[in-house]
PDB file of N, CA and C in Angstrom:
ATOM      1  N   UNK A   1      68.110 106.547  93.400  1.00  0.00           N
ATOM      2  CA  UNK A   1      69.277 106.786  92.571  1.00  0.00           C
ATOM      3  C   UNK A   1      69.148 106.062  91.233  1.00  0.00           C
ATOM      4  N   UNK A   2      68.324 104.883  91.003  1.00  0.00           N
ATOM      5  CA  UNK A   2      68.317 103.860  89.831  1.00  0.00           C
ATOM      6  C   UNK A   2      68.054 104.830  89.087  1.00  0.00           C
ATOM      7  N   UNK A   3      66.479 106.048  88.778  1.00  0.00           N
ATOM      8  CA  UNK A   3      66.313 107.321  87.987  1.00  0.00           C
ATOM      9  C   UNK A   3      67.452 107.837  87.473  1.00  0.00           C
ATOM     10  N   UNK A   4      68.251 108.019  88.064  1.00  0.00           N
ATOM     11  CA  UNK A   4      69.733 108.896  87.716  1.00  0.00           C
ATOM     12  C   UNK A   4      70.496 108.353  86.624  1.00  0.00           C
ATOM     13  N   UNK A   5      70.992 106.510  86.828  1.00  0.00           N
ATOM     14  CA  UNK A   5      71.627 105.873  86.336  1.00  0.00           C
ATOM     15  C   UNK A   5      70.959 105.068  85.533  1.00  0.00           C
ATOM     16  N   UNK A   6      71.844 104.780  83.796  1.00  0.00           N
ATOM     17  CA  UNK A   6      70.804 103.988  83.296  1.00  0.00           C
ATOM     18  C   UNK A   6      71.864 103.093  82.707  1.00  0.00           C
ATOM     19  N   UNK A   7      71.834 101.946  82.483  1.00  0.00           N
ATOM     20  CA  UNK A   7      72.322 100.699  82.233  1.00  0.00           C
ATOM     21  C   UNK A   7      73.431 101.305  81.283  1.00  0.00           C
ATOM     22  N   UNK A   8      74.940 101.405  81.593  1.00  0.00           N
ATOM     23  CA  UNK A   8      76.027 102.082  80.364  1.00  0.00           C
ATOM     24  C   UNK A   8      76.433 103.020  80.570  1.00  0.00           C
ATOM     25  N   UNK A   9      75.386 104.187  81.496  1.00  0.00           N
ATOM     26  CA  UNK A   9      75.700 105.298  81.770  1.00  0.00           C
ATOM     27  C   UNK A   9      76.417 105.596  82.734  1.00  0.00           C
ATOM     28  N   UNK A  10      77.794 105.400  82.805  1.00  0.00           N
ATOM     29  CA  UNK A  10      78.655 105.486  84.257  1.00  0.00           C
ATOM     30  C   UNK A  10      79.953 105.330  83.529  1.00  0.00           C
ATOM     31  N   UNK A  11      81.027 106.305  84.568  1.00  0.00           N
ATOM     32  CA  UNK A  11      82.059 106.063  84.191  1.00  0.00           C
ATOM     33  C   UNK A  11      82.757 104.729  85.362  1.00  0.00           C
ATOM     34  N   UNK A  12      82.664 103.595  84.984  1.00  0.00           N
ATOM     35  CA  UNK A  12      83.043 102.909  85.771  1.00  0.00           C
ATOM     36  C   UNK A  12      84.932 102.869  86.436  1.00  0.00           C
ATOM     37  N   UNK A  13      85.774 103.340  85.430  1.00  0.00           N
ATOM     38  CA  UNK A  13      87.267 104.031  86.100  1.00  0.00           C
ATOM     39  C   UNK A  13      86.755 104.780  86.949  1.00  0.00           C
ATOM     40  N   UNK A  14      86.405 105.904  87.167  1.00  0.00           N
ATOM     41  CA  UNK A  14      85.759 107.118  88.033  1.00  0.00           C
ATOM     42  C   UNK A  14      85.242 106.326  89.314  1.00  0.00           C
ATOM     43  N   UNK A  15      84.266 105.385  89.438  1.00  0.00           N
ATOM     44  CA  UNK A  15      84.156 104.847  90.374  1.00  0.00           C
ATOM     45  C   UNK A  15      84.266 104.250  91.110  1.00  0.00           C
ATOM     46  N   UNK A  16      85.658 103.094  90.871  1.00  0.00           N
ATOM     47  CA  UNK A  16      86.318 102.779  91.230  1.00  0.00           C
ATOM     48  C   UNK A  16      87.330 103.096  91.410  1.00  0.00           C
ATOM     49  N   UNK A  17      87.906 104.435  91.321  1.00  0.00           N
ATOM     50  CA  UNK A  17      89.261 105.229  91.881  1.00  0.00           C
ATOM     51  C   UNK A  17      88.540 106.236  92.475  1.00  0.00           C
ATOM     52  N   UNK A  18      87.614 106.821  92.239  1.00  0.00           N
ATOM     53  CA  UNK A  18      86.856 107.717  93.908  1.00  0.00           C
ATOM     54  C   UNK A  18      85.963 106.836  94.763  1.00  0.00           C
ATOM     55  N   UNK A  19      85.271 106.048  94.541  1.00  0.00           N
ATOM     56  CA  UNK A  19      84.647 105.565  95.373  1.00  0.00           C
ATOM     57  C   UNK A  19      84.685 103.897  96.370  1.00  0.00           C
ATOM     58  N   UNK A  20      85.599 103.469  95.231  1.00  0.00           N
ATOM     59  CA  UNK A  20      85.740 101.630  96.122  1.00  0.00           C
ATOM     60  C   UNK A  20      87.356 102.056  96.785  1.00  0.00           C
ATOM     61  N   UNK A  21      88.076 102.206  95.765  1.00  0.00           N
ATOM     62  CA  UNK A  21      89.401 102.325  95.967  1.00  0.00           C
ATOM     63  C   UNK A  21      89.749 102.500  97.521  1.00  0.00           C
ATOM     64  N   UNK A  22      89.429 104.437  97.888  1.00  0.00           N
ATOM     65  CA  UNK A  22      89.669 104.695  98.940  1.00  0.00           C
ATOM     66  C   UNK A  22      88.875 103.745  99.915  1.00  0.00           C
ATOM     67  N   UNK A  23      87.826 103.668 100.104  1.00  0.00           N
ATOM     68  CA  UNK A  23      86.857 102.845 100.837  1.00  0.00           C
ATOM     69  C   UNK A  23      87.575 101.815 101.738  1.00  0.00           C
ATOM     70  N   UNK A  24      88.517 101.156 100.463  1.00  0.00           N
ATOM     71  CA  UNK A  24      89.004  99.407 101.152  1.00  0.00           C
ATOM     72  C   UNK A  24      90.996  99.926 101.486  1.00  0.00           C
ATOM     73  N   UNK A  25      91.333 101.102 100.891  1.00  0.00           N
ATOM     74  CA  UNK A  25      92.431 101.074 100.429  1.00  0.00           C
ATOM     75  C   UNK A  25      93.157 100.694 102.293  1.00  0.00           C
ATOM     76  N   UNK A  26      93.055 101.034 103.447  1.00  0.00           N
ATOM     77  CA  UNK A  26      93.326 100.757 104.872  1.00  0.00           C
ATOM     78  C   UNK A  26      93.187  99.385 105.089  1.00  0.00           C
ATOM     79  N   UNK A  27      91.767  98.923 105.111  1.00  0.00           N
ATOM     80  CA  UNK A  27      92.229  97.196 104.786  1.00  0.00           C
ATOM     81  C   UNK A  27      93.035  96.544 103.980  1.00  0.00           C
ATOM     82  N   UNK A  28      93.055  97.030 102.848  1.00  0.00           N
ATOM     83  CA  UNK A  28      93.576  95.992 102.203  1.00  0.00           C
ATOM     84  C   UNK A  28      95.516  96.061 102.128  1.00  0.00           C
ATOM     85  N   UNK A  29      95.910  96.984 102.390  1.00  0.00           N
ATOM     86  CA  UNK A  29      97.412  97.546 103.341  1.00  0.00           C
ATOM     87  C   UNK A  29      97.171  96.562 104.094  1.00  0.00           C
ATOM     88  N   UNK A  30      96.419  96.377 105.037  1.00  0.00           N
ATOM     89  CA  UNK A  30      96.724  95.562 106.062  1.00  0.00           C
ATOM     90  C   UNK A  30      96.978  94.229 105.832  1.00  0.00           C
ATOM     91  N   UNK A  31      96.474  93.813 104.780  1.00  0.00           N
ATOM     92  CA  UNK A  31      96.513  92.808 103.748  1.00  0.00           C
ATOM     93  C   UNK A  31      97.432  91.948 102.854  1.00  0.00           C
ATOM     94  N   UNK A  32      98.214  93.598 102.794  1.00  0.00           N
ATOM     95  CA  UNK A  32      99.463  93.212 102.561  1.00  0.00           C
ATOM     96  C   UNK A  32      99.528  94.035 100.943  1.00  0.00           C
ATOM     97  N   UNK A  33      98.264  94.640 100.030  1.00  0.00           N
ATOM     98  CA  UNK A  33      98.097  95.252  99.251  1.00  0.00           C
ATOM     99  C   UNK A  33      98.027  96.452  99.151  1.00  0.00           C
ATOM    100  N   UNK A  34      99.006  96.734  97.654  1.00  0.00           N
ATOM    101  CA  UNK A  34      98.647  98.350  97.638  1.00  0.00           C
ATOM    102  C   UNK A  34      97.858  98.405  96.562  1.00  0.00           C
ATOM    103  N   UNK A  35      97.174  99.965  96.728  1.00  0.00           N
ATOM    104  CA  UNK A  35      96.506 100.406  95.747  1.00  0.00           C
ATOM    105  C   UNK A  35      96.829  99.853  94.323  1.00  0.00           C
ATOM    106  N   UNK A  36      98.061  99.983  93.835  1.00  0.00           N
ATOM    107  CA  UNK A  36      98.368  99.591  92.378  1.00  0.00           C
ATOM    108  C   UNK A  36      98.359  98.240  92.361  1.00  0.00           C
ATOM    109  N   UNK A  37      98.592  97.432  93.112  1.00  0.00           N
ATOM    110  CA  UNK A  37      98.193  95.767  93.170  1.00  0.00           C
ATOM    111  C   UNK A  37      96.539  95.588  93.014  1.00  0.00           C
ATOM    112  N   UNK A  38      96.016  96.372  93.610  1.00  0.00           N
ATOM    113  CA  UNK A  38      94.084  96.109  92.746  1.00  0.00           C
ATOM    114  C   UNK A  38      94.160  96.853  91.817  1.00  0.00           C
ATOM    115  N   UNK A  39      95.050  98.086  91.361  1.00  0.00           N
ATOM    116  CA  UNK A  39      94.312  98.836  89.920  1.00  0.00           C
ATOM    117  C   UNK A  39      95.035  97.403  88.667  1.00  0.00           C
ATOM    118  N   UNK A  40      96.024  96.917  88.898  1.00  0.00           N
ATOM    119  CA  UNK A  40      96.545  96.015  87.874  1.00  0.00           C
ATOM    120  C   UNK A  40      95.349  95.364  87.791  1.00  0.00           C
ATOM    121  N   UNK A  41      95.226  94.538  89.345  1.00  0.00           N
ATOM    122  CA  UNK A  41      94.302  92.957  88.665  1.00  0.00           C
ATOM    123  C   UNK A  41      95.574  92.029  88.871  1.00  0.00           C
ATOM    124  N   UNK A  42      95.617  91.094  88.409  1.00  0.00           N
ATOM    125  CA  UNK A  42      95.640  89.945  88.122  1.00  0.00           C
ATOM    126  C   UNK A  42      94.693  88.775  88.049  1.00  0.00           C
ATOM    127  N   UNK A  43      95.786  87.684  88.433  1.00  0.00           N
ATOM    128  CA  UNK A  43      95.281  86.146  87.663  1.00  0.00           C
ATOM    129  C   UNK A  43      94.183  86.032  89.634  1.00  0.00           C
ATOM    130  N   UNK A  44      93.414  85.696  89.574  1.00  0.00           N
ATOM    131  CA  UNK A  44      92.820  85.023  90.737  1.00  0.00           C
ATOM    132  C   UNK A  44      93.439  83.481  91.053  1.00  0.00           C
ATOM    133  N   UNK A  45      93.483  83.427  92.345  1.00  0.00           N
ATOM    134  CA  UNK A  45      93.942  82.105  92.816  1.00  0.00           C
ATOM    135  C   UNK A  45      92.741  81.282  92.827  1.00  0.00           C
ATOM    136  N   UNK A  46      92.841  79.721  92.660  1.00  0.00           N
ATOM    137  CA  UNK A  46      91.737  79.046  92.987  1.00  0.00           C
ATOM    138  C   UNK A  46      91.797  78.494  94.036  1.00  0.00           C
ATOM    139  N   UNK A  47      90.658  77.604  94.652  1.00  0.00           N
ATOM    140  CA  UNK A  47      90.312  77.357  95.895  1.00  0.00           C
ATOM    141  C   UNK A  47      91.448  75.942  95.949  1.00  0.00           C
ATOM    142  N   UNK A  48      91.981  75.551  95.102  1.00  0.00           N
ATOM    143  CA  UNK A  48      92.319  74.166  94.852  1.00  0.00           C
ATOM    144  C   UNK A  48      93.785  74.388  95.288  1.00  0.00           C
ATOM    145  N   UNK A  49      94.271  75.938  94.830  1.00  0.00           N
ATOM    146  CA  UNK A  49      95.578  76.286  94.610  1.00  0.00           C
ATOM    147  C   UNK A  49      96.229  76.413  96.452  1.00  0.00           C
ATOM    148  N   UNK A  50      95.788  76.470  96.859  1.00  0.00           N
ATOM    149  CA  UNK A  50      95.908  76.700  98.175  1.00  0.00           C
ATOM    150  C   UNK A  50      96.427  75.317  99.093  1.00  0.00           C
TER     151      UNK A  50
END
């Protein structure tokens, strides 16, 4: 597949709403997350914050 793809050449939105998204979207419900809680993002917690 590396032949196919070349460093830039990707729509990276596209692949992460067809291809990771669905993938995790059942775990991460379970998780307590929805889909629009990973398309935002946010701030990451640190290890300290805990």
């Amino acid at each position: 597949i590396e032949e196919f793809v070349q460093e830039g050449n990707y729509d990276s939105d596209y692949y992460i709403s067809n291809q990771l998204l669905p993938a995790v979207e059942r775990i991460m419900q379970e998780l307590g997350y929805s889909i629009e809680d990973l398309k935002q993002g946010g701030k990451q917690t640190r290890l300290l914050g805990f």
